[in-house]
Protein backbone atom coordinates (compact mmCIF):
# COMPACT_ATOMS: atom_id res chain seq x y z
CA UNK A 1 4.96 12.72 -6.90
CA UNK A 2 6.78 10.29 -5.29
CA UNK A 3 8.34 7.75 -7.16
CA UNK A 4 8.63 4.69 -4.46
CA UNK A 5 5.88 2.49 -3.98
CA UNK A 6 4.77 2.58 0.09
CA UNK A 7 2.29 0.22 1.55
CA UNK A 8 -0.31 0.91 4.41
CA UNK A 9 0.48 -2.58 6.67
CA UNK A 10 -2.29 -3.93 8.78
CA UNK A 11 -2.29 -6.79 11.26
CA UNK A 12 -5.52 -8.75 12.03
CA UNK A 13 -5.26 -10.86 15.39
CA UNK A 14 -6.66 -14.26 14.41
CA UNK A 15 -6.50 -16.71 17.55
CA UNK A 16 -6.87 -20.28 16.56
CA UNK A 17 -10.01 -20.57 19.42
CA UNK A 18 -11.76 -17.33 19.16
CA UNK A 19 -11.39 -15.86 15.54
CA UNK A 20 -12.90 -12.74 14.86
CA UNK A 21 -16.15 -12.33 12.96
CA UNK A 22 -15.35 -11.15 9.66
CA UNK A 23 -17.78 -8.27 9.59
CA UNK A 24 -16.10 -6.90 12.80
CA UNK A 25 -12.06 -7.41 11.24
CA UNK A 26 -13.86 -5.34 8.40
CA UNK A 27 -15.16 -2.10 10.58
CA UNK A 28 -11.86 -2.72 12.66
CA UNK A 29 -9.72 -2.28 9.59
CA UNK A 30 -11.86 1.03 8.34
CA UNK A 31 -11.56 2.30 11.78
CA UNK A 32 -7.97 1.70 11.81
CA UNK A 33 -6.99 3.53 8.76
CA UNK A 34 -9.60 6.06 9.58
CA UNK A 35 -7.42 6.80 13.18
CA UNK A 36 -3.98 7.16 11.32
CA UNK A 37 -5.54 9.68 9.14
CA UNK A 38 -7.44 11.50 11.36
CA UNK A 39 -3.79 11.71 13.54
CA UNK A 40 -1.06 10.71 12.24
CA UNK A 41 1.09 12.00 15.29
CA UNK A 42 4.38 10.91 14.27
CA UNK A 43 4.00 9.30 11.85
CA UNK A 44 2.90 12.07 9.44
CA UNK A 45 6.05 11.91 7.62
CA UNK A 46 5.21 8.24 6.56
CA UNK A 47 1.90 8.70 5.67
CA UNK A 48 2.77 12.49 3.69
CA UNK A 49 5.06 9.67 1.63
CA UNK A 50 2.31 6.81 1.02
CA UNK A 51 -0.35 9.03 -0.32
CA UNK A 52 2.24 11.20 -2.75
CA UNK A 53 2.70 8.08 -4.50
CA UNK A 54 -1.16 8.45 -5.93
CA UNK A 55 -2.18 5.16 -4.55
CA UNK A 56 -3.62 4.08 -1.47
CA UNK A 57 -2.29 0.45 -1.32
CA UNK A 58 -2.89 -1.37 1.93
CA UNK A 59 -1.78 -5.20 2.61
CA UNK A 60 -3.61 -7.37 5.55
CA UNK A 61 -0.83 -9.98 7.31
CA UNK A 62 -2.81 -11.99 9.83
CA UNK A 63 -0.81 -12.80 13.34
CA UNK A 64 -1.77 -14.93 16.64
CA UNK A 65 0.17 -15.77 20.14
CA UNK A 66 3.90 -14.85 20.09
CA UNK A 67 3.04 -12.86 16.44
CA UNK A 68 0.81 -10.92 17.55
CA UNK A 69 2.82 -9.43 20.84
CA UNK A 70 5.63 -9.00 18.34
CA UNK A 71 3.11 -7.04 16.18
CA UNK A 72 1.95 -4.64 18.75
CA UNK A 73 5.81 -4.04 19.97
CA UNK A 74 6.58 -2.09 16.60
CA UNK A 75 4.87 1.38 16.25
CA UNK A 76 1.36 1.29 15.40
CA UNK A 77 -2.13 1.59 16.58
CA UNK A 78 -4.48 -1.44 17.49
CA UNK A 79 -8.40 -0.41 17.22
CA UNK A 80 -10.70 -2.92 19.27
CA UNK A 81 -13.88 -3.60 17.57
CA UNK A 82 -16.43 -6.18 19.52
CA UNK A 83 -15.02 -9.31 18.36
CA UNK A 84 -12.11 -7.98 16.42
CA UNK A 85 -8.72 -6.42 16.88
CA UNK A 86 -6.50 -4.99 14.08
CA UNK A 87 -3.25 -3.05 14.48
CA UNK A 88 -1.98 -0.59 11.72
CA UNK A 89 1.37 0.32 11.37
CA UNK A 90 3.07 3.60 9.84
CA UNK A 91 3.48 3.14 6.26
CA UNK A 92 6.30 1.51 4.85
CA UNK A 93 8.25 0.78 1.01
CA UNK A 94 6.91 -2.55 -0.66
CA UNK A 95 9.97 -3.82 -0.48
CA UNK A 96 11.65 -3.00 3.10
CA UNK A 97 9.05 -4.47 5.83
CA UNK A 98 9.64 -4.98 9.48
CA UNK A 99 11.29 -7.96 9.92
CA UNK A 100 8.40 -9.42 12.49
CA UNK A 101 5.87 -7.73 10.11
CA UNK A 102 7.57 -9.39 6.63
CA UNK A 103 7.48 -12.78 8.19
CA UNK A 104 3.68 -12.70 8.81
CA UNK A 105 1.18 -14.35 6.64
CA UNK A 106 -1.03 -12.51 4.31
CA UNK A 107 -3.16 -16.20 3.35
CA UNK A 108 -5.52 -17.73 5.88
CA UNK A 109 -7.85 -14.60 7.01
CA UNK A 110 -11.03 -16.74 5.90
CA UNK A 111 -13.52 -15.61 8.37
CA UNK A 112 -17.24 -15.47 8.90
CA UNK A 113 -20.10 -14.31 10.65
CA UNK A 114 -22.10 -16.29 13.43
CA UNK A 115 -23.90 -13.45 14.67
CA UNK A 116 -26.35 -11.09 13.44
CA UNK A 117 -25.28 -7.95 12.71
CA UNK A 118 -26.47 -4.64 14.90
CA UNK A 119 -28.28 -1.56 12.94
CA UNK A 120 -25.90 -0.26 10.48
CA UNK A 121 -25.19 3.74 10.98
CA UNK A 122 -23.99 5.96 8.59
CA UNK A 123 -21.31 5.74 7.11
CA UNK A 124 -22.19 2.50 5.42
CA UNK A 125 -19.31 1.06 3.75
CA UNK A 126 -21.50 -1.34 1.14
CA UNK A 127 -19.55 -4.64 -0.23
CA UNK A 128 -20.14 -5.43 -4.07
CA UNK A 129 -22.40 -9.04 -3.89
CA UNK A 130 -20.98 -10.03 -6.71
CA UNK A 131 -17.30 -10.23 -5.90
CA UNK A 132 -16.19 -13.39 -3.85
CA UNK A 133 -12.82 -11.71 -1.43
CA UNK A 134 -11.39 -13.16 1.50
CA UNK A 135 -11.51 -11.62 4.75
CA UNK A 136 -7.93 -10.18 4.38
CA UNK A 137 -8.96 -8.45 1.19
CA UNK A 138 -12.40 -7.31 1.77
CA UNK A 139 -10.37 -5.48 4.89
CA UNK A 140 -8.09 -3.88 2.55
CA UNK A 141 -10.86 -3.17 0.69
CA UNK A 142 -13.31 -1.45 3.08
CA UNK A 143 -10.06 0.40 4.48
CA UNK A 144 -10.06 1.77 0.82
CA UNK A 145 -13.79 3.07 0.93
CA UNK A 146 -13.08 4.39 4.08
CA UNK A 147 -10.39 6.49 3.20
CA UNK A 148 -11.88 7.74 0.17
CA UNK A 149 -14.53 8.72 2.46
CA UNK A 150 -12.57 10.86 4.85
CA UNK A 151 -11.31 12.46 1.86
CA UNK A 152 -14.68 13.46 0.39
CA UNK A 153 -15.57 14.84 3.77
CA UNK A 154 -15.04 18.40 5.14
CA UNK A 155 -13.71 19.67 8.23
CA UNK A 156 -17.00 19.72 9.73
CA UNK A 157 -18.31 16.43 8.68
CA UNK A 158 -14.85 14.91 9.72
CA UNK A 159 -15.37 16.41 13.20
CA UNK A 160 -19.04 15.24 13.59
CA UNK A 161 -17.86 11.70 12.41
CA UNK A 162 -14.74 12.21 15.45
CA UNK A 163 -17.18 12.48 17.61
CA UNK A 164 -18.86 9.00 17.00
CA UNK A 165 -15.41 7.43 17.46
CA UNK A 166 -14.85 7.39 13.60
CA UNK A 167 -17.44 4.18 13.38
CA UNK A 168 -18.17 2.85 10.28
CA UNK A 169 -20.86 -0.21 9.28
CA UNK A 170 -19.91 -2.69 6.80
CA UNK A 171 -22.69 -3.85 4.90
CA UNK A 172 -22.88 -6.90 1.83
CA UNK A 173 -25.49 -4.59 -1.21
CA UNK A 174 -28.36 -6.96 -1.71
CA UNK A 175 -28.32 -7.07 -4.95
CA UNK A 176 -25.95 -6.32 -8.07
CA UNK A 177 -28.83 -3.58 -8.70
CA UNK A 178 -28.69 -1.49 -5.78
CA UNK A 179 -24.71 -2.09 -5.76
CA UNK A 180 -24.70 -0.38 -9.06
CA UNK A 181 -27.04 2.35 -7.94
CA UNK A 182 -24.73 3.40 -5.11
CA UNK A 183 -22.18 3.43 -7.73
CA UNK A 184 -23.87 5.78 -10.21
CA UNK A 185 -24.98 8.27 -6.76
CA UNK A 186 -21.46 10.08 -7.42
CA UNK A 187 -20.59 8.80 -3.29
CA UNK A 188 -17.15 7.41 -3.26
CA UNK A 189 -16.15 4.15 -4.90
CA UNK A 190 -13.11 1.72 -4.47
CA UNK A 191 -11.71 0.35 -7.95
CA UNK A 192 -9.66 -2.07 -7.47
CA UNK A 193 -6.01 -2.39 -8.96
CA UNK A 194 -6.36 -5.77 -9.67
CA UNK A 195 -3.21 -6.57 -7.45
CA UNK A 196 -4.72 -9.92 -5.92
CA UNK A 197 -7.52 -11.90 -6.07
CA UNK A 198 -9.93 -9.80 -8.46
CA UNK A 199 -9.72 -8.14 -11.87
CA UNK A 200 -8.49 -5.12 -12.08
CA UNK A 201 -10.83 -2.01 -12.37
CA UNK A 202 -13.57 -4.34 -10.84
CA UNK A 203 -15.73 -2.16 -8.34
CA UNK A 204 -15.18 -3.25 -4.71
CA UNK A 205 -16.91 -1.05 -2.26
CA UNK A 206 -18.76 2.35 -2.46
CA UNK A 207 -18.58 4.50 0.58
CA UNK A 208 -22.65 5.55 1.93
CA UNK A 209 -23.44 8.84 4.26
CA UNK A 210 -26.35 11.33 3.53
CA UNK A 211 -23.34 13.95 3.26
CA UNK A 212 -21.30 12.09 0.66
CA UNK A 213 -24.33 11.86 -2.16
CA UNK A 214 -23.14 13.54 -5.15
CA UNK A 215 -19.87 14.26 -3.66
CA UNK A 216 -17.68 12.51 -6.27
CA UNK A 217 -17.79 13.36 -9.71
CA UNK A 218 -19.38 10.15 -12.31
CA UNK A 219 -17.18 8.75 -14.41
């Protein structure tokens, strides 16, 4: 296993005039990670190196104007998503960021939503209720759910779920209840390291698709 901590950067574009709606910088971020691992092109070396580590860490740096061109000059992929756009970047050590990606902010990604949301499709990516995040985390967070997602899939669920563009919904559980009902369903579930913001261990996100029930083993 490898010994060096990596990261999984992601850049939110967050224009002073026209923010994104925070459910759409959510799927955005999913999507994101969900393109790297589907291809990883060349970047496969990086992203062999972040998940040998055993953890899956991702940090959200939000960027506007000047930042964000600078962003989208260093290798990555931007995914468009209605109101939102996020870039991810190849994986990098904690401590040796891209200069332009280092000097970015990770505080400030407070968003909302002033829209109603479409129909949510499988997979449904369903937030706990219960724990308060900001935007820049709960994008971490669903990017997380996600992943563990793609990795509970086969090779013919991952191609069906190409084909729809690798969408995902992100939904808010309506109740602590039926949060801890997906949980106990054996579908993936995000446990949180307890890095920032929430306690460690705390249950962030569980991962929702007919083919995942069961899939994951209840501890």
């Amino acid at each position: 296993m490898n010994s060096e901590l990596y990261v999984l950067p992601l850049v939110v574009r967050i224009e002073r005039a026209t923010p994104p709606e925070r459910t759409d910088a959510m799927e955005a971020a999913a999507m994101a990670v969900l393109s790297l691992l589907d291809k990883p092109g060349e970047w496969a070396a990086e992203l062999h190196a972040w998940q040998s580590t055993g953890k899956i860490r991702k940090v959200v740096r939000r960027a506007r104007g000047a930042e964000w061109r600078r962003a989208v000059a260093l290798p990555g992929r931007t995914v468009a998503h209605r109101t939102a756009e996020v870039r991810v970047h190849p994986p990098v050590p904690l401590d040796d960021w891209p200069r332009d990606l280092a000097r970015l902010q990770v505080s400030g990604t407070e968003l909302t939503d002033t829209r109603d949301l479409p129909p949510a499709e499988a997979p449904i990516l369903w937030a706990n209720p219960e724990l308060a995040m900001s935007a820049g985390k709960a994008m971490a967070q669903a990017g997380h759910a996600a992943q563990l997602a793609w990795w509970a899939s086969d090779a013919a669920e991952r191609a069906a779920w190409r084909e729809h563009g690798l969408a995902v919904s992100v939904r808010v559980a309506s109740s602590r209840d039926d949060f801890e009902a997906k949980v106990a369903a054996g579908l993936p579930v995000v446990r949180d390291a307890g890095f920032t913001e929430i306690e460690p261990g705390s249950c962030t996100f569980v991962a929702d698709a007919p083919w995942l029930l069961g899939r994951v083993a209840r501890g």
